[in-house]
Protein backbone atom coordinates (compact mmCIF):
# COMPACT_ATOMS: atom_id res chain seq x y z
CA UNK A 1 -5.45 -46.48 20.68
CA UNK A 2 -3.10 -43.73 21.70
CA UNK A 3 -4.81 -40.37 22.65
CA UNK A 4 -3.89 -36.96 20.63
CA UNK A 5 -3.04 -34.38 22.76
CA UNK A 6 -4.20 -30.66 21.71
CA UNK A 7 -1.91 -28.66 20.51
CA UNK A 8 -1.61 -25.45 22.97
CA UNK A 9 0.12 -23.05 19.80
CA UNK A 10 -3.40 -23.79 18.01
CA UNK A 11 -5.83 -24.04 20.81
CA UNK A 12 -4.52 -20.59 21.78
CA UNK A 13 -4.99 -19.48 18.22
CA UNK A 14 -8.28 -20.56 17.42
CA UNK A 15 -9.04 -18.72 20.36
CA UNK A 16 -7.99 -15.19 19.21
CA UNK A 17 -9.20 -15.81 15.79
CA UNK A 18 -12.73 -16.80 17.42
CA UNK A 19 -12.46 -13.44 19.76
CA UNK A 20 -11.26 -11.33 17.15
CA UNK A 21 -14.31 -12.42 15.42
CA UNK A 22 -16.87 -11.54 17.40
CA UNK A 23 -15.49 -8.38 18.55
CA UNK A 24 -14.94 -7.23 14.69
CA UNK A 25 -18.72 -8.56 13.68
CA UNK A 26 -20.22 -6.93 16.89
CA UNK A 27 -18.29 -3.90 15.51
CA UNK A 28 -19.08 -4.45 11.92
CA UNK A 29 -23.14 -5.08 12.75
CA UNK A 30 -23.46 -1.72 14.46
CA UNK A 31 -21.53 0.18 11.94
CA UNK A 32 -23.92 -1.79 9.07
CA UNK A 33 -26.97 -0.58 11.24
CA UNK A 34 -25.65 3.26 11.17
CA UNK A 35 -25.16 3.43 7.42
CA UNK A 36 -27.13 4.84 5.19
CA UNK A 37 -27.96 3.48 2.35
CA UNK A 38 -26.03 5.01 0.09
CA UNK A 39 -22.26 4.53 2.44
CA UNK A 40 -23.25 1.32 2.24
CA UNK A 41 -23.31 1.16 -1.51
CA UNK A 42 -20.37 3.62 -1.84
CA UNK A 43 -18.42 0.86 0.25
CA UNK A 44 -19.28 -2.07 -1.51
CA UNK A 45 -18.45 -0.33 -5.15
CA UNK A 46 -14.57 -0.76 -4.06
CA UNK A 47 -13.48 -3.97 -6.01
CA UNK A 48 -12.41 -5.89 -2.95
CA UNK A 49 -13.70 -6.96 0.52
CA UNK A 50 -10.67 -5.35 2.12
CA UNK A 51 -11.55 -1.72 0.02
CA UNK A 52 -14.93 -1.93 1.01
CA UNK A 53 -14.18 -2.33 4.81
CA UNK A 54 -11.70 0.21 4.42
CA UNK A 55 -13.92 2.95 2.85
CA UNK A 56 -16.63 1.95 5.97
CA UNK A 57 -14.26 2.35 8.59
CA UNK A 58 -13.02 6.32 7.01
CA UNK A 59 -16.51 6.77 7.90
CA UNK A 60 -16.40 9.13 11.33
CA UNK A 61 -19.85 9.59 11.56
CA UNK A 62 -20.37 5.96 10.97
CA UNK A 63 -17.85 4.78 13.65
CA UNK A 64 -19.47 6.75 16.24
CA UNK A 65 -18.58 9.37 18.49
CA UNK A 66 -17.71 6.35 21.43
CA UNK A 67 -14.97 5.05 19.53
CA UNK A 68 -13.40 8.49 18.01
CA UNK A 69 -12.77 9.59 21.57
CA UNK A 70 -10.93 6.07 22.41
CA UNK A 71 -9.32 6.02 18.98
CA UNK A 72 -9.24 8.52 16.51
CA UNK A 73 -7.21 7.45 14.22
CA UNK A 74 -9.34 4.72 13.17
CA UNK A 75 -10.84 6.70 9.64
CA UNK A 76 -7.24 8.45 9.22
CA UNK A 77 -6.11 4.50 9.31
CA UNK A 78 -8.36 3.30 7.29
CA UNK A 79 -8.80 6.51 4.34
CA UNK A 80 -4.71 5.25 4.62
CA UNK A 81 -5.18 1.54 3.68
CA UNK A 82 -7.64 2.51 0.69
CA UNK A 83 -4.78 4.80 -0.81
CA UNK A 84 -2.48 2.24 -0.67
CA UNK A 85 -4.71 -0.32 -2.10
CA UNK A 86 -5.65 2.46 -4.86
CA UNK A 87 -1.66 2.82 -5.52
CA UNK A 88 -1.42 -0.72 -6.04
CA UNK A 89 -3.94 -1.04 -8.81
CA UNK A 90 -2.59 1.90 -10.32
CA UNK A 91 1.09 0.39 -10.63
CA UNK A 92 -0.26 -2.79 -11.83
CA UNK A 93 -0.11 -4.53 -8.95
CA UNK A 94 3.16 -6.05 -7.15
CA UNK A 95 5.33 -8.50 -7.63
CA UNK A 96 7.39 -11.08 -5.51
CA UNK A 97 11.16 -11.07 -5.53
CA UNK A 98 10.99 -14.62 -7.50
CA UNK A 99 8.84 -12.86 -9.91
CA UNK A 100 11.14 -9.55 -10.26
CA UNK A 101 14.09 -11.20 -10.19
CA UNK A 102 12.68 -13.88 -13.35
CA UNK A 103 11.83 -10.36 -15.02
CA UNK A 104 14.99 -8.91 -14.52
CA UNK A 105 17.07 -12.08 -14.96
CA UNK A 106 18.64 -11.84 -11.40
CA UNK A 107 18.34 -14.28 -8.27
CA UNK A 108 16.04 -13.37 -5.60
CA UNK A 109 18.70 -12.45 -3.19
CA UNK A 110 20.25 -10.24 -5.76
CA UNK A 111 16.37 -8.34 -6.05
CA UNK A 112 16.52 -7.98 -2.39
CA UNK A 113 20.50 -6.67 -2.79
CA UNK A 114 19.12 -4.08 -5.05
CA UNK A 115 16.09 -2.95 -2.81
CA UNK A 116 18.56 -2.73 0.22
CA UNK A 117 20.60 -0.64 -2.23
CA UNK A 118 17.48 1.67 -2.94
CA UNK A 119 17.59 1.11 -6.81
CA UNK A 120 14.77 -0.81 -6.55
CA UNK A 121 11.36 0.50 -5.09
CA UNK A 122 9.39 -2.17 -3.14
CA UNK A 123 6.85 -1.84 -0.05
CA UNK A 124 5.51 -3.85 2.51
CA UNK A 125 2.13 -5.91 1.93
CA UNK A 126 1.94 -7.85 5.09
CA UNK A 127 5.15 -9.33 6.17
CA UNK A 128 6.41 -9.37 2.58
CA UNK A 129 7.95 -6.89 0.70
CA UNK A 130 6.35 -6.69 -2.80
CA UNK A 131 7.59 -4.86 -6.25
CA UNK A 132 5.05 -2.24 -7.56
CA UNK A 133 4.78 -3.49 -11.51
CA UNK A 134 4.84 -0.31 -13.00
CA UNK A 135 8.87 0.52 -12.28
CA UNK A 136 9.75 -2.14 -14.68
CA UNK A 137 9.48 -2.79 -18.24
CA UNK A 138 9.99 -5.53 -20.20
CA UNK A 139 13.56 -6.29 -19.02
CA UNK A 140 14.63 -4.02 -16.79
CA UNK A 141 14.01 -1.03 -14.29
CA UNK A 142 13.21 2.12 -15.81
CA UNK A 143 15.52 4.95 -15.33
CA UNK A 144 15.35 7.03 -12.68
CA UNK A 145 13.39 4.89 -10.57
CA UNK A 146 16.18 4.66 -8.26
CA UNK A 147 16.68 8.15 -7.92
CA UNK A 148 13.29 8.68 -6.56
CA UNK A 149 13.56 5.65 -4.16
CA UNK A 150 16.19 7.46 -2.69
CA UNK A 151 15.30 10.81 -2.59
CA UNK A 152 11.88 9.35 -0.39
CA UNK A 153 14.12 6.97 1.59
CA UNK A 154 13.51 9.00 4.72
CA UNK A 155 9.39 9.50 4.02
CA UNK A 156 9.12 5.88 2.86
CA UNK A 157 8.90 3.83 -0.15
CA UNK A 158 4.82 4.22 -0.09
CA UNK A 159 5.31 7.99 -0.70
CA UNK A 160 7.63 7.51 -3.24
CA UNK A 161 5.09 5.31 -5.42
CA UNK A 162 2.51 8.06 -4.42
CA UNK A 163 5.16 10.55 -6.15
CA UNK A 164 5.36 8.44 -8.98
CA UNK A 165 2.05 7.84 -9.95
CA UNK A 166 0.58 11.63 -9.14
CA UNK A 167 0.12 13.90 -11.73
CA UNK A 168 2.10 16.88 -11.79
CA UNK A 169 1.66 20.67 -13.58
CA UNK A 170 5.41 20.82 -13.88
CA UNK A 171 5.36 17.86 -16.29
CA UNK A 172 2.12 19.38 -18.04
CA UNK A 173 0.13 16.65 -16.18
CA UNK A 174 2.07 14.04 -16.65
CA UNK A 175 3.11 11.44 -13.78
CA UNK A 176 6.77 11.50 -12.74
CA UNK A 177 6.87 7.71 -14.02
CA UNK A 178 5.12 8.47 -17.23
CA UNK A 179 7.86 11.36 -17.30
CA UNK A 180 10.82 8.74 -16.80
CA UNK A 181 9.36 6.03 -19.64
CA UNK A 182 9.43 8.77 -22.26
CA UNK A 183 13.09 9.66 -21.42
CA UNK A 184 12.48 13.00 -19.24
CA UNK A 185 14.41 11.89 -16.22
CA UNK A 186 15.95 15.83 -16.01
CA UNK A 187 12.68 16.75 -15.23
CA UNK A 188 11.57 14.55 -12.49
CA UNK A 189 15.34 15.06 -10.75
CA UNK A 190 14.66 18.57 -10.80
CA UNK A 191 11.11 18.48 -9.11
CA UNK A 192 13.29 15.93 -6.42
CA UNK A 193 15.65 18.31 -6.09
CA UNK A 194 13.01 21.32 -5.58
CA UNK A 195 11.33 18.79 -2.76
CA UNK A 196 14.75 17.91 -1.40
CA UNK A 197 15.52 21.94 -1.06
CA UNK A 198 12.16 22.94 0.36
CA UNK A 199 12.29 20.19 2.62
CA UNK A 200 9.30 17.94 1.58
CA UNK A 201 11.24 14.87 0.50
């Protein structure tokens, strides 16, 4: 019977993963044992495992004064991650390019045509670049989304889904998006053009 030899590629990677483990459990543990009571309930009311780790980490006094010397950017990081996650559920989640491009009746290489293009706003969840939900409706995009996409092109399509999902006194409270679905797209351009001129998008 002919012998199996290990596969390096995997023996290699079950390594990491088992390091990576016990350095971010050791970590974990002593951060658990430094919480109070009621961080500890604060993180595990975000709805996933990924929130509540998240919300832990934005802890500074949790963390420890050790590790904010060697790397403070840890709880800026992590407060960073939560907002995104918080966007997400606010646009209705994301979709793939298969799925936008079945919604909007195009292939997937024409989706990814039109996010090169900046007409379509899409950000990066891992390696993959995802569709926020809320910039479509049933059949199409919804005007102006494109606009504002390109107007954040140089701050980065994460600030341009923060933009469209923020409230804003200029629009009597509205959103910018909630602006756009109910026709108001002269409105939103202007506030983009206000940012553009005093230089914050």
């Amino acid at each position: 019977m002919a012998r199996t030899t290990p596969n390096p590629s995997v023996i290699r990677s079950d390594s990491l993963q088992a390091v990576f483990l016990r350095r971010a459990t050791s970590a974990l543990e002593r951060m658990a044992a430094n919480a109070s009571p009621k961080v500890l309930s604060d993180a595990l009311s975000a709805p996933t495992d990924t929130g509540s780790l998240a919300r832990l980490l934005s802890q500074s006094d949790i963390i420890g004064s050790a590790v904010m010397e060697l790397d403070p950017l840890v709880p800026a990081l992590a407060r960073n991650v939560e907002h995104r996650k918080f966007l997400i559920e606010r646009a209705g989640g994301t979709l793939s390019a298969e799925d936008a491009g079945r919604l909007l009746g195009i292939s997937r290489q024409a989706v990814d045509k039109r996010r090169r293009a900046g007409s379509l706003l899409a950000v990066r969840e891992g390696s993959d670049w995802r569709y926020p939900g809320c910039q479509f409706d049933e059949t199409d995009v919804v005007g102006g989304i494109a606009e504002v996409v390109r107007a954040y092109a140089s701050a980065g399509p994460w600030m341009a889904l923060d933009f469209l999902l923020g409230p804003d006194s200029v629009l009597a409270g509205r959103t910018p998006l909630a602006a756009l679905r109910a026709g108001d797209r002269d409105s939103v351009l202007r506030i983009l053009r206000s940012e553009a001129t005093d230089g914050f998008a």
